[in-house]
Protein backbone atom coordinates (compact mmCIF):
# COMPACT_ATOMS: atom_id res chain seq x y z
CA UNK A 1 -6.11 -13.22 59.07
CA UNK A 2 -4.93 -15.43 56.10
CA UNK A 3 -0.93 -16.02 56.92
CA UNK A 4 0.00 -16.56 52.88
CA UNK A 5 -1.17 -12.65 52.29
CA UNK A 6 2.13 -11.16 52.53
CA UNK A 7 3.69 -14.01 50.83
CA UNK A 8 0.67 -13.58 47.66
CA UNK A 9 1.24 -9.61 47.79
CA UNK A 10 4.84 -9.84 47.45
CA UNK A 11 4.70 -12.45 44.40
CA UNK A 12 2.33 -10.14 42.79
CA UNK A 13 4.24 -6.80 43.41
CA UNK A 14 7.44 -8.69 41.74
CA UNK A 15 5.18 -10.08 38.98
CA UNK A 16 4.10 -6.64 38.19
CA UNK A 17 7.62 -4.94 38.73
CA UNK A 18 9.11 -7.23 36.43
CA UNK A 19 10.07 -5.63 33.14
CA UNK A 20 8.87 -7.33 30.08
CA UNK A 21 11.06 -9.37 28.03
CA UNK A 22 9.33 -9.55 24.71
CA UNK A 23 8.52 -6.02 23.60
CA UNK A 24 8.39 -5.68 20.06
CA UNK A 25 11.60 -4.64 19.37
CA UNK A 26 13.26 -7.63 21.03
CA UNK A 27 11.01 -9.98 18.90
CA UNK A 28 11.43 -7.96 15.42
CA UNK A 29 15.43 -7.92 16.00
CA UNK A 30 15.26 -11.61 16.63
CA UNK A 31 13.47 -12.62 13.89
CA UNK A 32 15.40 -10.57 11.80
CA UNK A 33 18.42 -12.06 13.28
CA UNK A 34 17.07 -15.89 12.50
CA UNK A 35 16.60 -14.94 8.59
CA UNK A 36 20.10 -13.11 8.40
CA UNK A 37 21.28 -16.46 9.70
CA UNK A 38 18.69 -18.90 7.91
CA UNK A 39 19.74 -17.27 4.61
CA UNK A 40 23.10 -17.28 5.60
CA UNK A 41 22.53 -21.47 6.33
CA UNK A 42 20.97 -21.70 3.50
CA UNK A 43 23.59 -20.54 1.06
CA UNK A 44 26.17 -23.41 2.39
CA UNK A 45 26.02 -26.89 1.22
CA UNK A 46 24.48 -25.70 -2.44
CA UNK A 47 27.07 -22.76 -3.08
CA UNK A 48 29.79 -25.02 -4.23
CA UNK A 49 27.53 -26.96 -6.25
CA UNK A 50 26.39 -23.75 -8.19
CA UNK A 51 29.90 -22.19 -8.70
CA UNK A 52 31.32 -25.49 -10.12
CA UNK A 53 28.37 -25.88 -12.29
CA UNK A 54 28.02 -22.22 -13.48
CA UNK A 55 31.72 -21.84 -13.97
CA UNK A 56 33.00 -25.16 -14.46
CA UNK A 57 35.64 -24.58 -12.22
CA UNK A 58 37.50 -27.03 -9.39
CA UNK A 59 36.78 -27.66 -6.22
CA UNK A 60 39.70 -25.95 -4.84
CA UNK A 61 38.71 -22.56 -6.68
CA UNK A 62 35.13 -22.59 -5.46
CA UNK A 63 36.52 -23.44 -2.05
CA UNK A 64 38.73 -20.22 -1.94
CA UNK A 65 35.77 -18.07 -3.42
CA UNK A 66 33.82 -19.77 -0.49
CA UNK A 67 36.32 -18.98 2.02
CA UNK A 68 35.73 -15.01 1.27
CA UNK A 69 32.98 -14.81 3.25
CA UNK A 70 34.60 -15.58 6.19
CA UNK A 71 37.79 -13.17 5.18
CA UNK A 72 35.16 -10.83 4.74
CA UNK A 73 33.39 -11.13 7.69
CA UNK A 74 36.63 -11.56 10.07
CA UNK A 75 38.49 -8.35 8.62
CA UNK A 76 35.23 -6.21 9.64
CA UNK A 77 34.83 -7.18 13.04
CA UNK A 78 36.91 -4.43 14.53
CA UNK A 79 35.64 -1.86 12.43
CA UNK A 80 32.23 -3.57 13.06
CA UNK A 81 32.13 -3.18 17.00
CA UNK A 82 33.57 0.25 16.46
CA UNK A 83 30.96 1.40 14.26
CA UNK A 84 28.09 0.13 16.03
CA UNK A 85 29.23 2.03 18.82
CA UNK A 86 29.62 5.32 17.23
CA UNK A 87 27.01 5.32 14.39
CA UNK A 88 22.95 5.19 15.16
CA UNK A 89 22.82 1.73 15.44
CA UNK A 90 19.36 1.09 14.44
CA UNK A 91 20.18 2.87 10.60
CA UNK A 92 23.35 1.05 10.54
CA UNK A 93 21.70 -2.40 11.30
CA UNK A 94 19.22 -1.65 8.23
CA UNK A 95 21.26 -0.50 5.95
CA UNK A 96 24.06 -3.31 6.34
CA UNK A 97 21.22 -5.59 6.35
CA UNK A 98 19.73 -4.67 3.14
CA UNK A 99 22.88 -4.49 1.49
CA UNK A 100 23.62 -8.26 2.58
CA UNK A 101 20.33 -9.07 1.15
CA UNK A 102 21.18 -7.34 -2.27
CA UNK A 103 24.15 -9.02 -2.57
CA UNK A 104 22.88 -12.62 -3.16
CA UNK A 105 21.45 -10.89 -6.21
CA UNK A 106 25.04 -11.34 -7.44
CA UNK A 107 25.12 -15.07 -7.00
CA UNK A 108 23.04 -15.24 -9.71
CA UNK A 109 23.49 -12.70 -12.53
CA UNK A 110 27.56 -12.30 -12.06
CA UNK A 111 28.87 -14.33 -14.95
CA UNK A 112 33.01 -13.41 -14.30
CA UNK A 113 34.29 -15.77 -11.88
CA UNK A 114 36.65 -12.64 -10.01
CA UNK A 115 33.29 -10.61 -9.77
CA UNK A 116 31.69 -13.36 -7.93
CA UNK A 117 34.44 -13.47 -5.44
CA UNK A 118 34.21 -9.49 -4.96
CA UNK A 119 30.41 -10.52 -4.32
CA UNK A 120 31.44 -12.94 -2.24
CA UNK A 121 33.77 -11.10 -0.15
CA UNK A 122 31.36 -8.07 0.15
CA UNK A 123 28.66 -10.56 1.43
CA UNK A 124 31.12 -11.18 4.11
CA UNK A 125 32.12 -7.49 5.15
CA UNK A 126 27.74 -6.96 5.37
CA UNK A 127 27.36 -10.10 6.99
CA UNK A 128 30.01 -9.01 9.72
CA UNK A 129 28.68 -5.41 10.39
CA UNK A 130 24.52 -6.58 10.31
CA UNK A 131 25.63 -9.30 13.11
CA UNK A 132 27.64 -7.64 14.80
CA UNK A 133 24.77 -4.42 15.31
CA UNK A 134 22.20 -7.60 15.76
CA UNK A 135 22.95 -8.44 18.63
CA UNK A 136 24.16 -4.84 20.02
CA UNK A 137 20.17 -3.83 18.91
CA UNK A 138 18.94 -6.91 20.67
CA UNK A 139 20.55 -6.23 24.08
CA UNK A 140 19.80 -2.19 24.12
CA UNK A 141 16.16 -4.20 23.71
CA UNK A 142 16.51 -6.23 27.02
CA UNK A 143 16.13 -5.12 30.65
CA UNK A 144 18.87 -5.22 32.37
CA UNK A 145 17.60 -7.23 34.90
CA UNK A 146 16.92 -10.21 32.47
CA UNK A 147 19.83 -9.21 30.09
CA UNK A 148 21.07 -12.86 30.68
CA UNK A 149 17.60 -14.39 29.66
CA UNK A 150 17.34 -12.32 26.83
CA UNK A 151 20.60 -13.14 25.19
CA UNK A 152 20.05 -16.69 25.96
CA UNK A 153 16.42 -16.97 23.58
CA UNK A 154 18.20 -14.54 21.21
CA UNK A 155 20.69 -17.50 20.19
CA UNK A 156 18.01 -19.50 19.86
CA UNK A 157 17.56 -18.09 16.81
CA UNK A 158 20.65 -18.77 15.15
CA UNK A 159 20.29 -22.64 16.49
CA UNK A 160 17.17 -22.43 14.85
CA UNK A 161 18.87 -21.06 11.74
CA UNK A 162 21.68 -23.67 11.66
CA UNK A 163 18.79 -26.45 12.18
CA UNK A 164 16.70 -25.20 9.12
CA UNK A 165 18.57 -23.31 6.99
CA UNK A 166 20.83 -25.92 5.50
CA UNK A 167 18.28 -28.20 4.71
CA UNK A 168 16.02 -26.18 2.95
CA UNK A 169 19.29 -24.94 0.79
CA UNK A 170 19.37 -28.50 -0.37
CA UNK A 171 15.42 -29.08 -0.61
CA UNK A 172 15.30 -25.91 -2.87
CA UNK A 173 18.47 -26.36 -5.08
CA UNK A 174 17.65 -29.87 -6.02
CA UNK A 175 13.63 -30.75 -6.69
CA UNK A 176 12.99 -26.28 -7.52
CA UNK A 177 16.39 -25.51 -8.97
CA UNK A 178 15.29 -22.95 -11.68
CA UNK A 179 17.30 -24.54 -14.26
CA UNK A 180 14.49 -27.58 -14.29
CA UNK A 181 11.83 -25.04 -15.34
CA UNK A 182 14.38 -22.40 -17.13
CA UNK A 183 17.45 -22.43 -18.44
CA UNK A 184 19.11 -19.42 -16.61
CA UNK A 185 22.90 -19.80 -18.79
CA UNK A 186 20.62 -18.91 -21.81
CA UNK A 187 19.14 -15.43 -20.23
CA UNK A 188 20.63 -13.38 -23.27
CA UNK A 189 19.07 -15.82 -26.14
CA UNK A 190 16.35 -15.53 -24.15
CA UNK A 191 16.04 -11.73 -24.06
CA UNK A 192 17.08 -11.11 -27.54
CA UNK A 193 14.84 -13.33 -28.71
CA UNK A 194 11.62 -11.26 -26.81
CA UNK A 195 12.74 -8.71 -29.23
CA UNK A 196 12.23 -10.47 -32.26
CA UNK A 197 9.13 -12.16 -31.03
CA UNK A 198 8.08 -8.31 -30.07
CA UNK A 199 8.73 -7.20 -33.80
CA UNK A 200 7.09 -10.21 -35.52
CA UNK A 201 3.83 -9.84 -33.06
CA UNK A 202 2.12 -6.98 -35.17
CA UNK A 203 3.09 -8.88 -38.61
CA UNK A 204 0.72 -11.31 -37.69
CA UNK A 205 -2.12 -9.14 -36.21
CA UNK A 206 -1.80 -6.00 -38.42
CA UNK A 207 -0.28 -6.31 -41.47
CA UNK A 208 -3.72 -6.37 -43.33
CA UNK A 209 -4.57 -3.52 -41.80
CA UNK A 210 -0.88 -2.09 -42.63
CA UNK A 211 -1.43 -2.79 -46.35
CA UNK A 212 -5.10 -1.32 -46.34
CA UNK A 213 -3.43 2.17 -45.01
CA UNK A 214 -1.14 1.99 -47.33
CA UNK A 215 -3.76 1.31 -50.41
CA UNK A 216 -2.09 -2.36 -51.45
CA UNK A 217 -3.40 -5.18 -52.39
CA UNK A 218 -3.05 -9.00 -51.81
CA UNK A 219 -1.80 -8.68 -48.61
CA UNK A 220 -2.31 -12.50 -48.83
CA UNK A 221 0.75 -12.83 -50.79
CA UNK A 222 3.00 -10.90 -47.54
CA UNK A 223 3.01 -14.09 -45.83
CA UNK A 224 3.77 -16.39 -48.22
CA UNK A 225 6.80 -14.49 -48.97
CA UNK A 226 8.02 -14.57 -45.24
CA UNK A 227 6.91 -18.26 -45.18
CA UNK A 228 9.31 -19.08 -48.78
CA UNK A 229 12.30 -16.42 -47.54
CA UNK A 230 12.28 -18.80 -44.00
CA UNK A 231 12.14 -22.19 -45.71
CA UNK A 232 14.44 -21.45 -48.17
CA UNK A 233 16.99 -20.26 -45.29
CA UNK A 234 16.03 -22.77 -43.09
CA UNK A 235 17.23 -25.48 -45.80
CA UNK A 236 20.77 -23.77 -46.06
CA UNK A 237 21.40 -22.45 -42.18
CA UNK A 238 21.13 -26.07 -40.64
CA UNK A 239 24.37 -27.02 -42.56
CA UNK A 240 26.02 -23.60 -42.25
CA UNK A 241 25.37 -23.51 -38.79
CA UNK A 242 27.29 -27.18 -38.16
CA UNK A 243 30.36 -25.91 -40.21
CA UNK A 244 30.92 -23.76 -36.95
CA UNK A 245 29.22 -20.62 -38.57
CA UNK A 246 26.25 -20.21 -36.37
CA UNK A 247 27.36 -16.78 -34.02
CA UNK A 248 27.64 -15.17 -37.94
CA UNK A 249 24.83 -16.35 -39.12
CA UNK A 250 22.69 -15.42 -36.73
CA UNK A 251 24.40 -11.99 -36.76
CA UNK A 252 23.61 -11.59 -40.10
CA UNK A 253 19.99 -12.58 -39.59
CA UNK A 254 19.62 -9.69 -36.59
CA UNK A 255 21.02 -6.99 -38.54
CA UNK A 256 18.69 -8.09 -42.42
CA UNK A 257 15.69 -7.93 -40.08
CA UNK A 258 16.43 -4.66 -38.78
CA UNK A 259 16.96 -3.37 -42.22
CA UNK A 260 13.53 -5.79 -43.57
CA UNK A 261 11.53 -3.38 -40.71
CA UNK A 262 13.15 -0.29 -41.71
CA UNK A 263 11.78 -1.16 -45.08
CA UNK A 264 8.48 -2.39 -44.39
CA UNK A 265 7.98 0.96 -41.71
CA UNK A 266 8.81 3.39 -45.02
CA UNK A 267 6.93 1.19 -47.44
CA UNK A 268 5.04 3.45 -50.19
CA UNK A 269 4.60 0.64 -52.90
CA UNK A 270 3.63 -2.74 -53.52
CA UNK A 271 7.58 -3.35 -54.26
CA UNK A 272 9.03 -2.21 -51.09
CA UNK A 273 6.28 -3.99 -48.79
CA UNK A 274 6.81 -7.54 -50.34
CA UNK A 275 10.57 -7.11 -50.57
CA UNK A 276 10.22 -5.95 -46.62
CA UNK A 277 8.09 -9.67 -46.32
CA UNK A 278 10.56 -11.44 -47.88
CA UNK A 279 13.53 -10.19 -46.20
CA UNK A 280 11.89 -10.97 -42.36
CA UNK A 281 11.07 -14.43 -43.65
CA UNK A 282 14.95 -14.64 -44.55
CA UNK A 283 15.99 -13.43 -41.66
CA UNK A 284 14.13 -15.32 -39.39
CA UNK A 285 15.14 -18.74 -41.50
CA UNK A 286 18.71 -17.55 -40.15
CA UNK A 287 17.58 -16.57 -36.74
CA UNK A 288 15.02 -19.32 -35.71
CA UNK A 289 17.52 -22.12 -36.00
CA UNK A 290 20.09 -20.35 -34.99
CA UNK A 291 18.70 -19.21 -31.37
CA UNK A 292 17.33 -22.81 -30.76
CA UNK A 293 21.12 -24.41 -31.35
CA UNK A 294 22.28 -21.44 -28.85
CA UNK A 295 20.35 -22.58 -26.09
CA UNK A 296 20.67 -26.30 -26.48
CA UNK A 297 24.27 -26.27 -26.84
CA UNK A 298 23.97 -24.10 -23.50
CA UNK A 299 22.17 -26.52 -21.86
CA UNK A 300 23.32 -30.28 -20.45
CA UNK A 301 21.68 -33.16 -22.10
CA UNK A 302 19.22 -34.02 -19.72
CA UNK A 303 18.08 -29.60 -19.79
CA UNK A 304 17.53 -29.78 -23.61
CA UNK A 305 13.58 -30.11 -22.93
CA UNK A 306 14.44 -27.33 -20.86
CA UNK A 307 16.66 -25.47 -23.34
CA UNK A 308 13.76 -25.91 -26.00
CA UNK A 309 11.11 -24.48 -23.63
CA UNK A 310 13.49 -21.23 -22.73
CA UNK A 311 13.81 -20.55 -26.31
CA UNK A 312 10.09 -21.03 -27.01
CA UNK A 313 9.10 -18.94 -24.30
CA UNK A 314 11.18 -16.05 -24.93
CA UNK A 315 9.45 -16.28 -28.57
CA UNK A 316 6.03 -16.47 -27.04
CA UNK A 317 6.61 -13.24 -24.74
CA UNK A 318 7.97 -11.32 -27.41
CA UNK A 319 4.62 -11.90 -29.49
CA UNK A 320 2.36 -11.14 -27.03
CA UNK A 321 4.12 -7.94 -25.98
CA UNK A 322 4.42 -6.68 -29.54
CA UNK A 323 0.57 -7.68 -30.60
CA UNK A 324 -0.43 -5.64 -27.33
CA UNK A 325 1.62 -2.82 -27.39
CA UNK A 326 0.97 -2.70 -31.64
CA UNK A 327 -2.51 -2.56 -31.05
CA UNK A 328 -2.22 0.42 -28.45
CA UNK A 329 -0.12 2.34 -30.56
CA UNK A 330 -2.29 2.03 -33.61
CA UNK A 331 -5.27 3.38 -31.30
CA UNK A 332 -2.94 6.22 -30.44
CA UNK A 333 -1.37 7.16 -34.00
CA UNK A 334 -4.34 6.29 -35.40
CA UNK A 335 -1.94 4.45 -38.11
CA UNK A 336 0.28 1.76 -37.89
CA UNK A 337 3.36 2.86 -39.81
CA UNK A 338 4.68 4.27 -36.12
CA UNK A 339 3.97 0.47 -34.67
CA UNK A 340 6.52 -1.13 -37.48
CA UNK A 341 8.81 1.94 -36.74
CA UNK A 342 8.83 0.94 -32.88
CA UNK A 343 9.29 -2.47 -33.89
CA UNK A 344 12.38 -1.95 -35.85
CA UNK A 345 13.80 0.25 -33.06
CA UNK A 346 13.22 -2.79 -31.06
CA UNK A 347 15.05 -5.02 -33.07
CA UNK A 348 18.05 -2.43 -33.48
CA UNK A 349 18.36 -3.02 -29.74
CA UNK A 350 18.23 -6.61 -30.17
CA UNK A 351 21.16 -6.14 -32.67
CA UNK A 352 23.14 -4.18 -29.81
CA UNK A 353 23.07 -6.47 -27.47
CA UNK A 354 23.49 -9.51 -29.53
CA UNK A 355 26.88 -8.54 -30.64
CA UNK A 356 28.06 -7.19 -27.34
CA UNK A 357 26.48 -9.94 -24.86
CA UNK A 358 24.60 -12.33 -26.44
CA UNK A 359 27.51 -13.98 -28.65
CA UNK A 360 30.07 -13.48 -25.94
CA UNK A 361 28.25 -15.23 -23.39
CA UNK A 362 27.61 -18.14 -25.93
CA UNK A 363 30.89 -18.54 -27.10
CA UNK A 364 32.37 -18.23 -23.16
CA UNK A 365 29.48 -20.65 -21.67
CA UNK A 366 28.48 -23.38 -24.14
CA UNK A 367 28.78 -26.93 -23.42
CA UNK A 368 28.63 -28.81 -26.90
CA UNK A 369 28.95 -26.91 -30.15
């Protein structure tokens, strides 16, 4: 009889009584424990850079708005443990979670510096009750025969976190930083500026079309008169807009092409739908230059190529929506008077939200000008 039998049976009868250590809700809660802290890593080093370049603010300013977090997170803990322990933990844990995710959504579109440091703050308060039911999930995970185990790879993923996340903060802020590819300060130019891309997309698709519905002639003669209402415009606004009168002028230039649509959507004569032509080609003389100076003075000197391709692109959008949707509605109407109707609707918005956030953020954010 073999003497290391007893000694083989026992090791196996242990193996087998062992409880596992990995189940799947161990791993899921530690992964989701290393991105809570990776993201958290992440946000570090390049968070003082972006609120002193977004907000041209000091150092000591952005180091109090930084400091939140951890007021945030330290004035929960109490409340946090207490929760945790009297809540469903599991719901709690997703729903604090998610909301710490939504609020780095605020980093970026706050544009009041006391918001951000309510965002910040908040972040803080999630951050502290998400942790905090972490690692509570993660132990009501483990056996409690290997409790000790457990919680020992379960760090591991905040080392991991703290190795990774800081550096890739950095990698991504400085060689993939938006701003090299778009220039985020200009987000309102560049949403206003879809709509008058989105209005001036069926011009050039359908107006033929437009003037054969209506029974005119020389349709020819429609662009010509937009292309002599924007030079002559373009000659004057240049100057105008250097005198320091570039947030009017552009105003001015919204609100004509709203009434040039309204005009060209109710046109009945040959009068009405050439007067409509030459009022979007004035407009647009005030509005083309006028966007384009909005964005560079928005932008640093070395983000004008930048500046120039946010404007451009906003432009380019704009058309493409408008010739698309146009072309839908005419299908559906079976006419296109409704498409230039839609497309001064559009610009009314435009008008809207020029006057009550695109000039405010301009005059509150631009560098030169």
């Amino acid at each position: 009889m073999n003497d290391n039998m007893p000694n083989e049976r026992t090791a196996n009868i242990n193996s087998i009584q062992k409880p596992a250590l990995w189940t799947r809700n161990f791993v899921t809660v530690a992964a989701a424990n290393f991105l809570l802290f990776f993201s958290f890593y992440q946000l570090l080093p390049i968070l003082p850079l972006y609120i002193i370049e977004k907000f041209q603010t000091d150092n000591a300013t952005a180091g109090f708005i930084i400091s939140l977090y951890t007021i945030g997170a330290l004035a929960c803990r109490p409340f946090a443990g207490f929760l945790v322990d009297t809540l469903s933990r599991k719901p709690l844990y997703f729903w604090t979670f998610f909301a710490f995710t939504a609020c780095f959504l605020g980093y970026k579109t706050v544009s009041i510096l006391a918001i951000l440091a309510v965002v910040r703050f908040a972040h803080g308060l999630f951050f502290g009750i998400s942790s905090t039911a972490s690692n509570t999930v993660a132990i009501d995970a483990l056996p409690a025969s290997r409790r000790g185990e457990g919680i020992g790879y379960f760090g591991i993923s905040v080392n991991l976190a703290f190795a990774t996340g800081p550096m890739t903060g950095m990698f991504l802020y400085d060689p993939l930083s938006l701003d090299r590819f778009f220039l985020t300060r200009a987000i309102p130019q560049f949403v206003n500026f879809i709509f008058v891309g989105f209005a001036y997309g069926p011009v050039t698709n359908y107006i033929a079309l437009y003037a054969k519905e209506l029974g005119i002639g020389g349709s020819g003669w429609f662009y010509a008169l937009i292309a002599g209402g924007l030079i002559l415009n373009r000659v004057m606004t240049g100057r105008l807009i250097d005198r320091g009168y570039l947030i009017h002028l552009v105003g001015t230039g919204m609100t004509l092409n709203v009434v040039a649509y309204f005009i060209l959507a109710f046109s009945h004569s040959p009068v009405t739908f050439f007067v409509a032509a030459f009022l979007i080609g004035t407009s647009l003389g005030l509005i083309f230059p006028g966007y384009q100076t909005m964005c560079v003075n928005l932008a640093r000197h070395d983000q004008r190529g930048t500046a120039n391709s946010t404007y451009l692109s906003g432009w380019d959008i704009g058309i493409g929506a408008g010739i698309l949707t146009g072309g839908s509605m005419a299908g559906y109407f079976g006419m296109h008077q409704p498409v230039f109707l839609a497309c001064a609707v559009a610009l009314i918005i435009a008008d809207v939200l020029y006057f009550a956030w695109t000039a405010r953020h301009y005059l509150k954010n631009k560098l030169e000008g």
